[in-house]
Every structure is written in C-alpha cells, then in structure tokens.
Protein backbone atom coordinates (compact mmCIF):
# COMPACT_ATOMS: atom_id res chain seq x y z
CA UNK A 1 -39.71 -4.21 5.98
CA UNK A 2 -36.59 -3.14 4.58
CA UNK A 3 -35.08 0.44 3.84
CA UNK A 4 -33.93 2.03 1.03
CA UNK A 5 -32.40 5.13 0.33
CA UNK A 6 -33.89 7.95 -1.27
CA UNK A 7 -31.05 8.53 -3.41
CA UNK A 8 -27.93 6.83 -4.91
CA UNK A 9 -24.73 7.79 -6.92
CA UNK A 10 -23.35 6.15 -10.04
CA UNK A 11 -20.10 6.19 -10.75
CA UNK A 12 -19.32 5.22 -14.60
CA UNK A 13 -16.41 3.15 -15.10
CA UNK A 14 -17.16 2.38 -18.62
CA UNK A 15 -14.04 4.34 -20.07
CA UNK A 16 -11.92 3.15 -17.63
CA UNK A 17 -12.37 -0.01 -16.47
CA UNK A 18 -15.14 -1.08 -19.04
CA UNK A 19 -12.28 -0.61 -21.76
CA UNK A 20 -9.02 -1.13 -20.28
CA UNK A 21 -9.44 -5.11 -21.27
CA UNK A 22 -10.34 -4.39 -24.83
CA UNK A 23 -8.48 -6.27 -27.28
CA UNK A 24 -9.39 -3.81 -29.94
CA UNK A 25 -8.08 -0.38 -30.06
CA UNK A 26 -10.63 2.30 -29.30
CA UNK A 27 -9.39 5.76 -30.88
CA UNK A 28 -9.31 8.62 -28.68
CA UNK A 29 -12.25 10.30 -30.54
CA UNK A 30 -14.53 7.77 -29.46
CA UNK A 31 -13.64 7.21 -26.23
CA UNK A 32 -13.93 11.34 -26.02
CA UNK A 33 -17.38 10.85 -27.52
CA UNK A 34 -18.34 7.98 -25.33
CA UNK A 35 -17.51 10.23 -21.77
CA UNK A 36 -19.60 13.15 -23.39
CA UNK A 37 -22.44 11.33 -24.00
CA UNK A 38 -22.58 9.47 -20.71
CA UNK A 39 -21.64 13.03 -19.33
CA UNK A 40 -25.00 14.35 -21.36
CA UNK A 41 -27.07 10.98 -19.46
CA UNK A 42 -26.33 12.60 -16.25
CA UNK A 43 -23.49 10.96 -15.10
CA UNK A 44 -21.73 13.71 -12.32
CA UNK A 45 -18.53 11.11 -11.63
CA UNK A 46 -17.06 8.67 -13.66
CA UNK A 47 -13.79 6.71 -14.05
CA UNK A 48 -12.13 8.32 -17.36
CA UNK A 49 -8.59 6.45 -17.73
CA UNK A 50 -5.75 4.93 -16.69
CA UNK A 51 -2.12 6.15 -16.40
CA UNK A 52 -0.63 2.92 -16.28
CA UNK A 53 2.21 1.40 -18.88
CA UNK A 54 1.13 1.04 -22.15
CA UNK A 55 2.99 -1.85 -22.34
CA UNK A 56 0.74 -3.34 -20.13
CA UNK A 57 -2.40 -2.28 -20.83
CA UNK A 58 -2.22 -0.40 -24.60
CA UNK A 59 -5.84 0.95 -24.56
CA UNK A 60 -5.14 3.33 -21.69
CA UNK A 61 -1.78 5.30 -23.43
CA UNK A 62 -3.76 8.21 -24.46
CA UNK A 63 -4.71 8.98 -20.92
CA UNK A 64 -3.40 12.23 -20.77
CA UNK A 65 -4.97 13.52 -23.91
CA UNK A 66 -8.41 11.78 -22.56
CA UNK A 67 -8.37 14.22 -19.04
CA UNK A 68 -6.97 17.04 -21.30
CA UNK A 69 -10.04 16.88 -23.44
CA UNK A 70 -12.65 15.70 -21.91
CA UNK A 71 -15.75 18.19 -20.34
CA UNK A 72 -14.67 18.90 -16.73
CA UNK A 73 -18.25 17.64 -15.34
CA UNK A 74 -18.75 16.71 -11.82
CA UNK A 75 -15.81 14.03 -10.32
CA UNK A 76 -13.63 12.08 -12.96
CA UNK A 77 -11.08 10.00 -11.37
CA UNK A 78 -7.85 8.63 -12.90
CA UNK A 79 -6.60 5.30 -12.28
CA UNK A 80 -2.88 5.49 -11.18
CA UNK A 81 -1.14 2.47 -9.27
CA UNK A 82 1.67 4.23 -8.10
CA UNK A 83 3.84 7.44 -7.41
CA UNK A 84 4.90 8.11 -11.20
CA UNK A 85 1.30 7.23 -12.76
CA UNK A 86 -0.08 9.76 -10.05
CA UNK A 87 2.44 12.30 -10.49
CA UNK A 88 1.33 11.78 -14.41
CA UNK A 89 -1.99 12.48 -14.01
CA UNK A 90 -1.82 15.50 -11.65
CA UNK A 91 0.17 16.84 -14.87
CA UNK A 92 -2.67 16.44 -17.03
CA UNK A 93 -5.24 17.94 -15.13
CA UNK A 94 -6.66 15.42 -13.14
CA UNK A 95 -8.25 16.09 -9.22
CA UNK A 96 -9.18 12.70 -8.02
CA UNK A 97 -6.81 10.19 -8.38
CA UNK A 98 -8.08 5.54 -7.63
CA UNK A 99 -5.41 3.40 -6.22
CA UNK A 100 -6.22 -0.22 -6.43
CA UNK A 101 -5.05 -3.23 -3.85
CA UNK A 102 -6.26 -6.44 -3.48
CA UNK A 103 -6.89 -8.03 -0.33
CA UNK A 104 -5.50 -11.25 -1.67
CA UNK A 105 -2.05 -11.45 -1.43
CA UNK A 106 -1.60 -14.13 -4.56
CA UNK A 107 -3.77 -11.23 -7.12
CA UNK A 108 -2.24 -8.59 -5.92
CA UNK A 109 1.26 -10.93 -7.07
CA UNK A 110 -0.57 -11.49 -9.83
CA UNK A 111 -0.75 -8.20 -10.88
CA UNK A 112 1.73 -6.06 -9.82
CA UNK A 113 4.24 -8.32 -7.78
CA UNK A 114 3.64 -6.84 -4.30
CA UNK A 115 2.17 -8.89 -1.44
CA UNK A 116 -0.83 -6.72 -0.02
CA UNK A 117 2.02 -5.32 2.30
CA UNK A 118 4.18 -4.47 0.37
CA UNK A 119 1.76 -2.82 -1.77
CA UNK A 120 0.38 -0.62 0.93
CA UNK A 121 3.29 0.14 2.15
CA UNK A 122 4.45 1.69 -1.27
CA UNK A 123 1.49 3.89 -1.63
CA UNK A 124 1.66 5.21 1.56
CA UNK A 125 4.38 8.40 0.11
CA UNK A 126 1.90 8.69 -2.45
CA UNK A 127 -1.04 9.35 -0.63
CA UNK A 128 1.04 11.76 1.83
CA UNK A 129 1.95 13.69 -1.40
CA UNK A 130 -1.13 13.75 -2.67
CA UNK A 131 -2.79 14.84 0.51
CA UNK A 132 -0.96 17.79 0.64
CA UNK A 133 -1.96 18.77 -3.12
CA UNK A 134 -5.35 18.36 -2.03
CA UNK A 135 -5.94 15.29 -4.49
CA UNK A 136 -9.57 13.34 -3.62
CA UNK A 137 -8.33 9.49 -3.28
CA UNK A 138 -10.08 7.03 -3.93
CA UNK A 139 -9.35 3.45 -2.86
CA UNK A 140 -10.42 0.17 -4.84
CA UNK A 141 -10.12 -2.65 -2.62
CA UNK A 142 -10.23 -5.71 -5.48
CA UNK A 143 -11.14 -9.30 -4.35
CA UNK A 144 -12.95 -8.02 -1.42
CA UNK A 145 -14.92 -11.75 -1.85
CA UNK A 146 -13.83 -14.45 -3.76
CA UNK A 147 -10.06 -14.64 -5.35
CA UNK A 148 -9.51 -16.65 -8.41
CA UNK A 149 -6.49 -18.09 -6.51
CA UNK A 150 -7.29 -17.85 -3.13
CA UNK A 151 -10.95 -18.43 -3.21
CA UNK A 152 -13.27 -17.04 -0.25
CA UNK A 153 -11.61 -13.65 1.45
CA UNK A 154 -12.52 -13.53 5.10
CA UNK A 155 -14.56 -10.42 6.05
CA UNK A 156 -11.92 -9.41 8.59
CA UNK A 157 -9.04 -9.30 6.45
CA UNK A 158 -11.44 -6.93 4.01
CA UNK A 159 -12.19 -4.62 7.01
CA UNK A 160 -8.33 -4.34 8.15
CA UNK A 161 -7.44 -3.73 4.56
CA UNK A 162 -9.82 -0.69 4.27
CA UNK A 163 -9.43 0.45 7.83
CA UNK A 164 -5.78 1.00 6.53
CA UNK A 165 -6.65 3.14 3.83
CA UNK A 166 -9.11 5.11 5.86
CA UNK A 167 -5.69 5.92 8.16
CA UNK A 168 -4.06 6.79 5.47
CA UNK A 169 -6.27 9.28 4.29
CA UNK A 170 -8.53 7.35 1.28
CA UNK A 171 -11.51 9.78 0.70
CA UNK A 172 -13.44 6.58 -0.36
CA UNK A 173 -13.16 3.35 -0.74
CA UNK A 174 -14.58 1.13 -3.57
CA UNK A 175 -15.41 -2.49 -2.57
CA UNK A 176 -15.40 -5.03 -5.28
CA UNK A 177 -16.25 -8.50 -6.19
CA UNK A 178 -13.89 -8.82 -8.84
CA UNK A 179 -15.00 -12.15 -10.44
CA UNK A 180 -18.44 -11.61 -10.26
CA UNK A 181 -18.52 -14.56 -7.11
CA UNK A 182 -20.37 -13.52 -4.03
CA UNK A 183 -24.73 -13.47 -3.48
CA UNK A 184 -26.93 -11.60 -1.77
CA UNK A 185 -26.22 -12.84 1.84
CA UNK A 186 -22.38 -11.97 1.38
CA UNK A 187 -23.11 -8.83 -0.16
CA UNK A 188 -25.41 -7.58 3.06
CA UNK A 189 -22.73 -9.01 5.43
CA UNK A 190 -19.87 -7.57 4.56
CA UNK A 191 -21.05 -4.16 3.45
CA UNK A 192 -23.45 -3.93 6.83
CA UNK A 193 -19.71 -4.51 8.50
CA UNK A 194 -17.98 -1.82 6.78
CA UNK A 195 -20.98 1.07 7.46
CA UNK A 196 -20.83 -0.54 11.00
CA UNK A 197 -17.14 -0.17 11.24
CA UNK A 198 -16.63 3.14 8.95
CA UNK A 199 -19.57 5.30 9.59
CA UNK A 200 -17.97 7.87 8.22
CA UNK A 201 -16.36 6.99 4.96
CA UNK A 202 -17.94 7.22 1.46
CA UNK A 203 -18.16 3.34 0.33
CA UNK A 204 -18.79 2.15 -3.15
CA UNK A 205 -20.16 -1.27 -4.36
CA UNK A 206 -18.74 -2.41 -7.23
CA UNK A 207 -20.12 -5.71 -8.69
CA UNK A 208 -19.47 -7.91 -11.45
CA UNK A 209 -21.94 -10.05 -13.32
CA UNK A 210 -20.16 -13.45 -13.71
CA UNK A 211 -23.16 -15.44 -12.12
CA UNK A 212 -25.79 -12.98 -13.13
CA UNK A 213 -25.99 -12.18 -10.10
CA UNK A 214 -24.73 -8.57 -9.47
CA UNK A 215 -28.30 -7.12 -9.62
CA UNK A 216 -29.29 -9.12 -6.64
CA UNK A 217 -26.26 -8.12 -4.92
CA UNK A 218 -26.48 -4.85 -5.25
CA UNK A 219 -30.23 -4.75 -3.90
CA UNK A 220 -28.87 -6.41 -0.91
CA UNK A 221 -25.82 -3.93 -0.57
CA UNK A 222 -28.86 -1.29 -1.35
CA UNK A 223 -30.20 -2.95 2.29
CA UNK A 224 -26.71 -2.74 4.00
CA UNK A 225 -26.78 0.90 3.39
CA UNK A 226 -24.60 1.46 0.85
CA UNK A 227 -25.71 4.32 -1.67
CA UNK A 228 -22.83 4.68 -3.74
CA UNK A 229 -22.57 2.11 -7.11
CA UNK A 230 -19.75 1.66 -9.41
CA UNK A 231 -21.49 0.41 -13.14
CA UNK A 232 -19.93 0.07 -16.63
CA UNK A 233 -22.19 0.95 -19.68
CA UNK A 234 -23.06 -1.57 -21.81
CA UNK A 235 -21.87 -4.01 -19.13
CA UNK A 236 -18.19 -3.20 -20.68
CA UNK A 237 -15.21 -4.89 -18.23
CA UNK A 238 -13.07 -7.52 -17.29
CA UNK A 239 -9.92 -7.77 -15.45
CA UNK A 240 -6.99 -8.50 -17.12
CA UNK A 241 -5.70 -10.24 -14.22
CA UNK A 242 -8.41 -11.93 -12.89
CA UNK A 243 -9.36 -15.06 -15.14
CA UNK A 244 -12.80 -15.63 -15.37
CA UNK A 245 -14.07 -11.90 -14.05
CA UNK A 246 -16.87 -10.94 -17.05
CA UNK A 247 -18.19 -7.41 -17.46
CA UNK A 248 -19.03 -4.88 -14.63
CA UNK A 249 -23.05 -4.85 -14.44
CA UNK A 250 -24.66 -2.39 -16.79
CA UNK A 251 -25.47 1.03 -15.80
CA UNK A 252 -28.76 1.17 -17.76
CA UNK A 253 -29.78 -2.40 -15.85
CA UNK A 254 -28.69 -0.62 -12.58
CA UNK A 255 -30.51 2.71 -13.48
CA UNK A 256 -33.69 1.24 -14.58
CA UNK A 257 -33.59 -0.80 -11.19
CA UNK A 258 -33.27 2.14 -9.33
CA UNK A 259 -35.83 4.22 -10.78
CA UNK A 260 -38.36 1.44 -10.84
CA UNK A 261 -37.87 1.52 -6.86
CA UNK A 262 -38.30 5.24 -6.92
CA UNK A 263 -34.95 6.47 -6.00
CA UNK A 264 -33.03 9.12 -7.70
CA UNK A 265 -29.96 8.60 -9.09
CA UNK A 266 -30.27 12.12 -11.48
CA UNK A 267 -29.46 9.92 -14.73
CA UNK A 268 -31.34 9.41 -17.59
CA UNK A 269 -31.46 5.65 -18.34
CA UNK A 270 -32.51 6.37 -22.06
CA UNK A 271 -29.26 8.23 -22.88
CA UNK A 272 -26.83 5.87 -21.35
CA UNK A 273 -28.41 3.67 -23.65
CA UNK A 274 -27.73 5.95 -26.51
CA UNK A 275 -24.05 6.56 -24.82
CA UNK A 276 -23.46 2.53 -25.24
CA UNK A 277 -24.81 2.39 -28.93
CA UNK A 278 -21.88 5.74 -29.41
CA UNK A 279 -19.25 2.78 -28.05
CA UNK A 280 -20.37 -0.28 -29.49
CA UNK A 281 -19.26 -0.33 -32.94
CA UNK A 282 -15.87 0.39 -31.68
CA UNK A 283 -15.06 -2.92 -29.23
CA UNK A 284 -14.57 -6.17 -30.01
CA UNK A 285 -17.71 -7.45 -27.50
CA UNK A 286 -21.14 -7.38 -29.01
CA UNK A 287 -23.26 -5.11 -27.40
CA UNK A 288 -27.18 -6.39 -27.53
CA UNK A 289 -28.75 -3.10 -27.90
CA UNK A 290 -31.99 -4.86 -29.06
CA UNK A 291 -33.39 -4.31 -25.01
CA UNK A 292 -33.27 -0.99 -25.47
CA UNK A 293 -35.72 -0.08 -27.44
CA UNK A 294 -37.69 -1.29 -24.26
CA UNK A 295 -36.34 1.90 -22.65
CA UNK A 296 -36.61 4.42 -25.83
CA UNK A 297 -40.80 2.78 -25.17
CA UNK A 298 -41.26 3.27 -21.72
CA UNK A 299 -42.35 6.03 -19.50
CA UNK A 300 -38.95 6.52 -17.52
C-alpha cells in the first residue's frame, strides 16, 4: 500500500513561466487580472515574473510594474538569472527571488552561455548578497531528466547539482523535467534520492506534459514524498530554449487529482478554471475551456 500525504502545495507559474514563451503580447492589465484571480482560487505562492532582458524575452519587461501592483498574498517569487535582475527585483518589492541552472552543461550553453560551472559559480555573490537581505531563494534545477541535447541526465549529477545549492544557501529547490521526458519509475527514483539525500530541504516537482504523462509522474513523485508541485493554469508554458518542451501540466488537472485523492491543497479547482478563461482570450494558444464546465457541475 502506498502513502500519500495529507496535504500538498501549489505553486502557480502561470504568469511567469506559463507566459514568458508567448508570442503574443499580454498587457499588463491582464496579466494583473490573471494573478488576482488565481490569487482569489487560493493560490498562497506563485511565480509572478521575470526580470530578465526584454530583448530576450519581451513579455516579461513590465516586471517591475507586475510586483508593484499585484496583491501581496502569500509567497510570489521573481525569476532573476543573475546579480543585476536580482538587484532589480529587490527594487520593486519583491521577497523571494528563483535562480535557474541546468544540470546539462550544453542547455545551460544554450541559454545563457555558461557551462553548469561557470554558472554556479556566478551566482554564488548573488546568493551571499541576498542572504544577508534576508531574500527566500529558490533554486530551479532545469533538465533534471532528459536534455534535448544531451539526452538522459544521470541521477548523480542531479543530486551534486542541488547538493550545491543547498551549500549555498537555496531555501528550495525546484526539480524539473523540462521537456516533458521522464515516467513514473524515473520520477519515484530520483525524487525518493533527493528526500533521501536532503531531508531537510523544501523540494518542488515541476513537470511538463510533452508525453501526457506529467499526471502519472507526479502521482509517483506524490509516492517519493514530495508534497510541493509547480503547475501552470491552463497548462500555459514552454521553454524558449528547450525545443520540443510543451506546456507545464494544468493546475486545475493537478487540483482535481488531488482532491479526488482527498488531500488538501486549500485551492478551489472551480476558480482556477475561471482564472484561465480571465487569460485565454489574451494568448496566442487555444485554451479548451469546454472540460470545465465538468468542474462548474461537480461536487468539488
């Protein structure tokens, strides 16, 4: 018999990383009503925005005005890659800040031309500095499975990579399967590894659903122990520089999960549905909303 636990935490990503990939420009107004409305589902910690260049990813330049006006509910971390994004964001308001490295050295080229090394290395003054303010950090290990260059990532190189972080000072780290690549069996492995090796340390799933197959995965991480879950509403996502990665998996798939199983997550599946249907008419990606009139029905 297997064990679940009682309760789990989503983290929305939605406005982050469910829209930093959007070829269509979303205005501020409705990204603003997007967070309130998953804010009014429930939703106590959520990615918001990016402070990256807008040269490289346009949809996230109004970052600043986004943590300046958004409702100051629960956690909302900031996406900022390195010392000037971070030292951005503090400006603005924001109290948790997500670094992001991949354990594959070719992405991580990729995307920001660092090796893994080289990358760590650099953030290492900026999570000193941001210790000291008393910043939460939040680490997003990417290609934690499968690399669209490299292929399979061995487990061990994924524990050393985090085990860095942790000695650096990471508050928690966020595990991902960036393209959407790994099943059920890898999930359980390598998350039962990192609770195993980091008892102590707040760790985050976060799946993508290229093979459909991020619901199994996370019912399997669900069996590692893992009780923290990064989802996207509306299954909004993609990384830019990860050909082939599709959306996050859906919050309201990963909610109604959840409650069917009878544990808590304290968010109410029928108004993330409505918090999608606020979004929709503003990106480029249909949106089936016709499934949720399933939810608007039921007893949930």
């Amino acid at each position: 018999m297997f064990i679940l636990p009682n309760n789990v935490t989503i983290i929305e990503v939605g406005p982050r990383d469910g829209l930093q990939n959007e070829k269509k420009h979303v205005e501020e107004s409705d990204k603003l009503a997007f967070i309130d409305a998953l804010q009014g589902a429930g939703i106590q910690e959520m990615e918001l925005t990016s402070f990256v260049s807008p040269k490289w990813v346009p949809q996230m330049a109004d970052a600043k005005m986004i943590v300046e006006k958004s409702k100051k509910v629960g956690r909302q971390f900031v996406l900022a890659p390195n010392e000037k994004g971070a030292q951005l964001a503090i400006e603005a308001g924001a109290h948790s800040i997500a670094v992001f490295v991949g354990v594959s050295n070719t992405f991580n080229m990729k995307n920001i031309n660092r090796s893994t090394d080289e990358s760590i290395d650099a953030l290492e003054p900026v999570f000193a500095k941001l210790k000291m303010d008393g910043i939460f950090i939040r680490a997003c290990i990417s290609t934690a499975f499968y690399c669209p260059y490299e292929g399979k990532i061995e487990i061990q190189n994924v524990v050393a990579l985090c085990k860095r972080f942790v000695a650096m000072g990471a508050d928690e780290l966020s595990v991902a399967d960036t393209i959407g690549m790994a099943n059920p069996r890898e999930s359980y492995e390598l998350f039962k590894t990192l609770k195993e090796e980091l008892p102590d340390v707040l760790l985050t799933a976060h799946f993508h659903d290229t093979r459909k197959m991020a619901m199994a995965n996370i019912f399997a991480s669900l069996q590692a122990g893992i009780d923290r879950f990064d989802t996207s509403a509306g299954g909004l996502g993609g990384c830019p520089f990860a050909p082939g990665a599709t959306g996050n998996v859906a919050t309201e798939d990963v909610v109604n999960m959840l409650d069917s199983l009878g544990i808590k997550t304290g968010v109410d599946v029928k108004k993330v549905c409505e918090a999608v249907q606020v979004i929709a008419p503003h990106v480029s990606r249909p949106i089936d909303t016709a499934m949720y009139s399933l939810f608007e029905n039921s007893q949930l």
